[in-house]
N, C-alpha and C. Protein backbone atom coordinates (compact mmCIF):
# COMPACT_ATOMS: atom_id res chain seq x y z
N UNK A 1 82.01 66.26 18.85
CA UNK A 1 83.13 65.95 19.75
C UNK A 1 84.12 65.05 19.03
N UNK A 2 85.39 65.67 19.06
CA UNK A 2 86.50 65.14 18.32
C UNK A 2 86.81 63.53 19.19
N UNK A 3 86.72 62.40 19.34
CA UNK A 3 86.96 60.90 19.81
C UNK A 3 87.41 60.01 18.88
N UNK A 4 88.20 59.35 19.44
CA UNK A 4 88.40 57.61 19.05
C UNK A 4 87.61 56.26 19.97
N UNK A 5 87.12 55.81 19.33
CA UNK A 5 86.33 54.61 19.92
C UNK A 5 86.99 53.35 19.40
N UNK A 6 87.43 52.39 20.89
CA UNK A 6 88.10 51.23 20.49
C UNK A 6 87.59 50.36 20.93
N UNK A 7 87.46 49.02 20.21
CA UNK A 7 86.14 48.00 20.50
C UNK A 7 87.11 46.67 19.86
N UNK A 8 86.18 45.67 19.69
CA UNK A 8 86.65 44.02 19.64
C UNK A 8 87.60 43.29 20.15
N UNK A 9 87.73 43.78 21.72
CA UNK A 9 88.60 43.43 22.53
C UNK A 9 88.26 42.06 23.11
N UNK A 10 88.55 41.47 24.31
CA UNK A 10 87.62 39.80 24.87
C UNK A 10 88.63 39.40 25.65
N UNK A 11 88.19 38.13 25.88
CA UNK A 11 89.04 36.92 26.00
C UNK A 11 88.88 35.94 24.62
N UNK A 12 90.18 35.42 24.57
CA UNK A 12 90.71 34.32 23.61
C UNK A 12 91.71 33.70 24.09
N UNK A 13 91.71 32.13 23.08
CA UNK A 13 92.35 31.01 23.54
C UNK A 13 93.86 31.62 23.11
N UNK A 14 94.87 30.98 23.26
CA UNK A 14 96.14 30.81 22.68
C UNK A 14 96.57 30.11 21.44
N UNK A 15 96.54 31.16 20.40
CA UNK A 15 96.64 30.37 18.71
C UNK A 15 95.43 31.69 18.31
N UNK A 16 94.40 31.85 18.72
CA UNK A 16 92.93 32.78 18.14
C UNK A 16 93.67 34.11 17.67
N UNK A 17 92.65 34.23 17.26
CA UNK A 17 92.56 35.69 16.76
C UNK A 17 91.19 36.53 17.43
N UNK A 18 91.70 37.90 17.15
CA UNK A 18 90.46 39.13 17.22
C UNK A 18 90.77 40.25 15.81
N UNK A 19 90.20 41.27 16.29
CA UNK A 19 90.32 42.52 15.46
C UNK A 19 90.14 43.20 16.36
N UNK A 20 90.36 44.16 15.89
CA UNK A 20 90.24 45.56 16.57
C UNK A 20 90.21 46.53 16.03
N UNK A 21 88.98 47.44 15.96
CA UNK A 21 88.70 48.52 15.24
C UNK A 21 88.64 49.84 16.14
N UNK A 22 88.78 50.91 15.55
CA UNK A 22 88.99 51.82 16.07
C UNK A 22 88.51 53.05 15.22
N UNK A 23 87.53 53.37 15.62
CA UNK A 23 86.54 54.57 15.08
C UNK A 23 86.44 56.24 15.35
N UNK A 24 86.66 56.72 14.48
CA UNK A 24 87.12 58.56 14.86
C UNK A 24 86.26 59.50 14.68
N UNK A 25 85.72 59.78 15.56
CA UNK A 25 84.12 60.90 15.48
C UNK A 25 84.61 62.21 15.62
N UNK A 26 83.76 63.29 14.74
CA UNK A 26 84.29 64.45 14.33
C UNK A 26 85.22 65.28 13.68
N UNK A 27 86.17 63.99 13.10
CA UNK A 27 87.37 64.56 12.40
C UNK A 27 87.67 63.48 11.34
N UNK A 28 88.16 64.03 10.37
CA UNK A 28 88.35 62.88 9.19
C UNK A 28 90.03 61.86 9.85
N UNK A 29 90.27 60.93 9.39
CA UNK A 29 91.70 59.90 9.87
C UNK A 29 92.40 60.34 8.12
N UNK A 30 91.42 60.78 7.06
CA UNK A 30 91.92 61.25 5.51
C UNK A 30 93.42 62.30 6.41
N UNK A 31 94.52 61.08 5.54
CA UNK A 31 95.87 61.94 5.58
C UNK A 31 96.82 62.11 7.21
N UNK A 32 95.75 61.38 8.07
CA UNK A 32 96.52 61.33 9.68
C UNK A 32 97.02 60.00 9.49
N UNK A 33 98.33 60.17 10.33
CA UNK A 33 98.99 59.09 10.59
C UNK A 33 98.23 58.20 11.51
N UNK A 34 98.32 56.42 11.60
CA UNK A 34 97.83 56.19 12.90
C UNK A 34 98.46 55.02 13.27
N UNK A 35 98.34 54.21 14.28
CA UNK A 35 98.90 53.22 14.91
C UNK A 35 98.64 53.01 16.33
N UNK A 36 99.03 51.79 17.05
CA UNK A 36 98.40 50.82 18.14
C UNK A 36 99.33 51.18 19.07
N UNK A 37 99.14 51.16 20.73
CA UNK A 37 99.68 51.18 21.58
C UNK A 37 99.17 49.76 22.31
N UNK A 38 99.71 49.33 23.66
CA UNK A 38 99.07 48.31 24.07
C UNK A 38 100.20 48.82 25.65
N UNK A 39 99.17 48.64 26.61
CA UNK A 39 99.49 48.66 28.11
C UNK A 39 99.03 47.43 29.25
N UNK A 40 100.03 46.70 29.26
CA UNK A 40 100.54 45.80 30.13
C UNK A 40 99.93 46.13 31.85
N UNK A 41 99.09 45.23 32.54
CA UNK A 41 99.30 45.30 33.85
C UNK A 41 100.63 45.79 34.82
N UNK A 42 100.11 47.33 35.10
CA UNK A 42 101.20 47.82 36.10
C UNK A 42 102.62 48.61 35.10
N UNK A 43 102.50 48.45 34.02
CA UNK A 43 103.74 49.53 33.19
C UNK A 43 103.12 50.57 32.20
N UNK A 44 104.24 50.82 31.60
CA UNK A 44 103.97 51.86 31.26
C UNK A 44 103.42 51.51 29.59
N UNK A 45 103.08 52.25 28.67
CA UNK A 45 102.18 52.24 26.93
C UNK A 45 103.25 51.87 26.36
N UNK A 46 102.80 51.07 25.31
CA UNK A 46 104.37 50.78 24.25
C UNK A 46 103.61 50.49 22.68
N UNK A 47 104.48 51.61 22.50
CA UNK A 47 103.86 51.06 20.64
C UNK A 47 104.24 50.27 19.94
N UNK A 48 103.04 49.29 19.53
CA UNK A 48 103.49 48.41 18.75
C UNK A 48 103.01 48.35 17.34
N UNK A 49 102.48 49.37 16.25
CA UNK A 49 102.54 49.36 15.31
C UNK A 49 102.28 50.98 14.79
N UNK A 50 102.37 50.74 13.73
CA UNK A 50 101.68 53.02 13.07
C UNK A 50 101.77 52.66 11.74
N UNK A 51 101.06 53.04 10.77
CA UNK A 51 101.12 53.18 9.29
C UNK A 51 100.94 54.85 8.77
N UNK A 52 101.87 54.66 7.82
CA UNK A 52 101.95 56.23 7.66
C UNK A 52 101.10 56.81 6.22
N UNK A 53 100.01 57.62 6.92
CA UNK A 53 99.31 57.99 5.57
C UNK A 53 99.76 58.43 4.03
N UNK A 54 100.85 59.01 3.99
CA UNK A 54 101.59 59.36 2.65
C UNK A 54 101.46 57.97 2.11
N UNK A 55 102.22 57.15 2.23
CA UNK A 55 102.38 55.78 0.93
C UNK A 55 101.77 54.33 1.88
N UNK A 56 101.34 54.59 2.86
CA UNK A 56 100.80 53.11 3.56
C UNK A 56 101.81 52.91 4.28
N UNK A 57 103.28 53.36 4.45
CA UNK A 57 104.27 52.04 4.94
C UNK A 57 103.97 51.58 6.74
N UNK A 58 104.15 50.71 6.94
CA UNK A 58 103.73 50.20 7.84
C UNK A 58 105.08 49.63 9.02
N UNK A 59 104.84 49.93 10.25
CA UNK A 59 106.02 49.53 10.87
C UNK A 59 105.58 49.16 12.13
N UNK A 60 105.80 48.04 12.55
CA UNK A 60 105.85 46.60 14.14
C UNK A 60 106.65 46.68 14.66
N UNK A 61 106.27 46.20 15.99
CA UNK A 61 106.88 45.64 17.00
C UNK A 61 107.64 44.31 16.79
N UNK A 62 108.77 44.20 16.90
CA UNK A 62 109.21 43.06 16.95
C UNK A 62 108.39 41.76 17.56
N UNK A 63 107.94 41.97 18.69
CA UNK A 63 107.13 41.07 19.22
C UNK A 63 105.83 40.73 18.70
N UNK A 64 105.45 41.69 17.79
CA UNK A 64 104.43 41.42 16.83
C UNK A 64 104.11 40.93 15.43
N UNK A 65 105.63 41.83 14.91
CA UNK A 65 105.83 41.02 12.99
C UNK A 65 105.14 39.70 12.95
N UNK A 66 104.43 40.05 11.77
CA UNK A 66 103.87 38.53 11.14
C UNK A 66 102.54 38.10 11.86
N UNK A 67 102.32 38.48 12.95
CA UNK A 67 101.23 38.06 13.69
C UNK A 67 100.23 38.93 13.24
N UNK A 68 100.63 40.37 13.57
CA UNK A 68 99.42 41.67 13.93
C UNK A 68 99.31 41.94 12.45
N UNK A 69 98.39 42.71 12.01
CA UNK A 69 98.18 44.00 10.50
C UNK A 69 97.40 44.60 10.94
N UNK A 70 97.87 45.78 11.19
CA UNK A 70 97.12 47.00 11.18
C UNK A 70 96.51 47.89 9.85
N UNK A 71 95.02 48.24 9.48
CA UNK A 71 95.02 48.82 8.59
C UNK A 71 94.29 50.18 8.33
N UNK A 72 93.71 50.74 7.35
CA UNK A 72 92.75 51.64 7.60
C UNK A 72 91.69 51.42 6.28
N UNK A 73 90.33 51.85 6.97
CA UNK A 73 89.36 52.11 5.72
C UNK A 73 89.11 53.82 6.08
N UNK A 74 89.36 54.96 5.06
CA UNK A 74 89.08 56.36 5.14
C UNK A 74 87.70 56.12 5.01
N UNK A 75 87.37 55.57 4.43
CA UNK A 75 85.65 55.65 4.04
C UNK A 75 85.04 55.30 5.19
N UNK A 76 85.16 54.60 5.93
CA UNK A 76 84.55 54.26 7.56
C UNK A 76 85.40 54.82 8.59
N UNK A 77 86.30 55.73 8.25
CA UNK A 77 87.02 56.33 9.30
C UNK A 77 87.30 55.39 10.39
N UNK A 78 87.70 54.46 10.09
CA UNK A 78 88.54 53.36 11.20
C UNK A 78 89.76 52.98 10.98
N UNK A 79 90.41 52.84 11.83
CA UNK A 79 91.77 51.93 11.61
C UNK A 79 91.16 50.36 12.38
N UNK A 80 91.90 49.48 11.63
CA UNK A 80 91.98 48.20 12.33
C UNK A 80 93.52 47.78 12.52
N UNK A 81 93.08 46.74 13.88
CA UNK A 81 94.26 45.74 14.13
C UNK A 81 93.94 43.97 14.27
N UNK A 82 94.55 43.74 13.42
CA UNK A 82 93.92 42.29 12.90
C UNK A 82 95.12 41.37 14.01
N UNK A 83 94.72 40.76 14.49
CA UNK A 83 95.31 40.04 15.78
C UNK A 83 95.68 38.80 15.43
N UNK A 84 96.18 37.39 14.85
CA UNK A 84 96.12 36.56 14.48
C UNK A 84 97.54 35.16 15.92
N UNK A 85 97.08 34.04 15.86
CA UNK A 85 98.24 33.72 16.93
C UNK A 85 98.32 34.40 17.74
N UNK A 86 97.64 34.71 18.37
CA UNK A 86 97.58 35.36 20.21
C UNK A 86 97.93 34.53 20.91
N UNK A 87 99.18 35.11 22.30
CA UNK A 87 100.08 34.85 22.49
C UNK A 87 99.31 35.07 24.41
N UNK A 88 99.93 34.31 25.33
CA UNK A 88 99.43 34.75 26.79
C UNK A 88 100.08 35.99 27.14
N UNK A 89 101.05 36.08 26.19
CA UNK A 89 102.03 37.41 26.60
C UNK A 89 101.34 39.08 26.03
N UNK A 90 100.87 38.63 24.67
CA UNK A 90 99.29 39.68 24.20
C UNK A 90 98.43 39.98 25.15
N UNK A 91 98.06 40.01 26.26
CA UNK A 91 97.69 40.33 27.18
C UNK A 91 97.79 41.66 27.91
N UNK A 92 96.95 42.13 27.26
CA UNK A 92 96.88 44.33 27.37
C UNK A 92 96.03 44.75 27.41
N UNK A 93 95.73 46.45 27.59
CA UNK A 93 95.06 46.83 26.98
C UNK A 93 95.45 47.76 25.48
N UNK A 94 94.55 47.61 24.49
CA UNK A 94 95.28 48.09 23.74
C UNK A 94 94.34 49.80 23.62
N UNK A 95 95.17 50.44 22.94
CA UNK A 95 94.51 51.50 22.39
C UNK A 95 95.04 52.23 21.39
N UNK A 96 94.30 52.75 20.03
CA UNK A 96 94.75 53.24 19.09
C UNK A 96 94.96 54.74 18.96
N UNK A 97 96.09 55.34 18.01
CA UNK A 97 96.60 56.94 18.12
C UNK A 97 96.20 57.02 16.90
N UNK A 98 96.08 58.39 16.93
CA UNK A 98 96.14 58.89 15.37
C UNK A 98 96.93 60.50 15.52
N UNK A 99 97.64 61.01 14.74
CA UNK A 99 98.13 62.12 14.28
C UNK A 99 99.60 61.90 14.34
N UNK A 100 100.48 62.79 14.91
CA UNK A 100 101.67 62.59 14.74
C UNK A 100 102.79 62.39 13.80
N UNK A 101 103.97 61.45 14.08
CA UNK A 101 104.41 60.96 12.79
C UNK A 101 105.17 59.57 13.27
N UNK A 102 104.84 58.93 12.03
CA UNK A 102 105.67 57.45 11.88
C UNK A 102 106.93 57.34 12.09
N UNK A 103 106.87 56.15 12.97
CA UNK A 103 109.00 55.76 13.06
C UNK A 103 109.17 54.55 12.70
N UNK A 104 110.56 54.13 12.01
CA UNK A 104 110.36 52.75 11.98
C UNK A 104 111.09 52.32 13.73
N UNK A 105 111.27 53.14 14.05
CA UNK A 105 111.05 51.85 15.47
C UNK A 105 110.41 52.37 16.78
N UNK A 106 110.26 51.68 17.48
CA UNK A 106 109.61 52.00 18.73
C UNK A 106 109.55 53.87 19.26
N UNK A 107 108.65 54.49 19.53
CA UNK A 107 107.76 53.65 19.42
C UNK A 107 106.55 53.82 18.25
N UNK A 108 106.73 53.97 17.14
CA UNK A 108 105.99 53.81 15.55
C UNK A 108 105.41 54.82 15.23
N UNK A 109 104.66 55.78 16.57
CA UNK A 109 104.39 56.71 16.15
C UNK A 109 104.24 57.53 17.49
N UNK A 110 104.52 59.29 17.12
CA UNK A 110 104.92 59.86 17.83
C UNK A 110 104.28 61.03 17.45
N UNK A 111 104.27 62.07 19.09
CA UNK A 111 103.60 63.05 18.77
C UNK A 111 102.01 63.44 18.53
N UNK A 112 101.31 61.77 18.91
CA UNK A 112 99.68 62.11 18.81
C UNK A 112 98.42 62.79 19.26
N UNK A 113 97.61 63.04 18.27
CA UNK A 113 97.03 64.10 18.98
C UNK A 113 95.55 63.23 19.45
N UNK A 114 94.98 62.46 18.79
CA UNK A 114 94.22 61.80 19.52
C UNK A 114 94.07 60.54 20.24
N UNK A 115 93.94 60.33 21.51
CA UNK A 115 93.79 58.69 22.27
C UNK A 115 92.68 57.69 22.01
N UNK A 116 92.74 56.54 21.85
CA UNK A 116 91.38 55.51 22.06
C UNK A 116 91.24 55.24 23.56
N UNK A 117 89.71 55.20 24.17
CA UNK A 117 89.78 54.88 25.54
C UNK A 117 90.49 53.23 26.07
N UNK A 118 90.79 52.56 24.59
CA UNK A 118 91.21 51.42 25.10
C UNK A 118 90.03 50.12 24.88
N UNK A 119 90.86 49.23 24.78
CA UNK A 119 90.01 47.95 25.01
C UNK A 119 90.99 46.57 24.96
N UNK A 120 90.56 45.94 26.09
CA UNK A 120 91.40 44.64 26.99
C UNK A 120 91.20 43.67 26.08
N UNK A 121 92.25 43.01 26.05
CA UNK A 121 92.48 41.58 24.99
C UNK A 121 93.32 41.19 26.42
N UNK A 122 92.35 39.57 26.46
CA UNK A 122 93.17 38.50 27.28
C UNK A 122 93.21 37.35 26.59
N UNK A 123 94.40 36.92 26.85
CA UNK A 123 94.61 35.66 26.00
C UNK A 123 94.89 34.76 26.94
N UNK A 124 93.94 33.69 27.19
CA UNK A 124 94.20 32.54 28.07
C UNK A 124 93.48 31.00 27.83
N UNK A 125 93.99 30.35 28.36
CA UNK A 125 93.12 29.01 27.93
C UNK A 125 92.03 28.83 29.66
């Protein structure tokens, strides 16, 4: 069964960090584009990052530069999102895409063919 599995979600303080990995069963991520969505209580998905398999390049959310890195290991078929300075406003659920293609702007990547079921990051004291 073709899936994405998304995990290292929680609660955290304001300033912390997490990760977030995101694991792809039945299909290689070798040569797919991928990148992060994140959904807000009550709206709608918004992408906030994608790296594009041809040369790595990598493209954020404004509200994210400098904070987030998203990356990939092909050999463990995961993408990660490295979370750093979490914000009360980081407060989502996030979930990772893969296929499609990279934009540099919103929303980073487009056209995907597979979803992560998601996983909640709260940031609160």
């Amino acid at each position: 069964q073709e899936q994405l599995v998304d995990s290292g979600g929680g609660l955290v303080q304001p300033g912390g960090s997490l990760r977030l990995s995101c694991v792809a069963t039945g299909f290689s991520l070798e040569g797919q584009n991928v990148g992060w969505y994140r959904r807000f209580p009550g709206k709608t998905r918004e992408g906030i990052c994608s790296m594009d398999s041809r040369d790595d390049s990598k493209y954020y959310h404004d509200s994210v530069k400098g904070r987030f890195t998203i990356s990939r290991d092909n050999a463990k078929n995961t993408v990660y999102l490295q979370m750093d300075n979490l914000k009360p406003e980081d407060t989502a659920d996030y979930h990772c895409a893969v296929g499609g293609f990279t934009r540099p702007t919103s929303p980073f990547l487009i056209g995907c063919d597979y979803w992560g079921q998601g996983t909640q990051v709260t940031v609160s004291s």
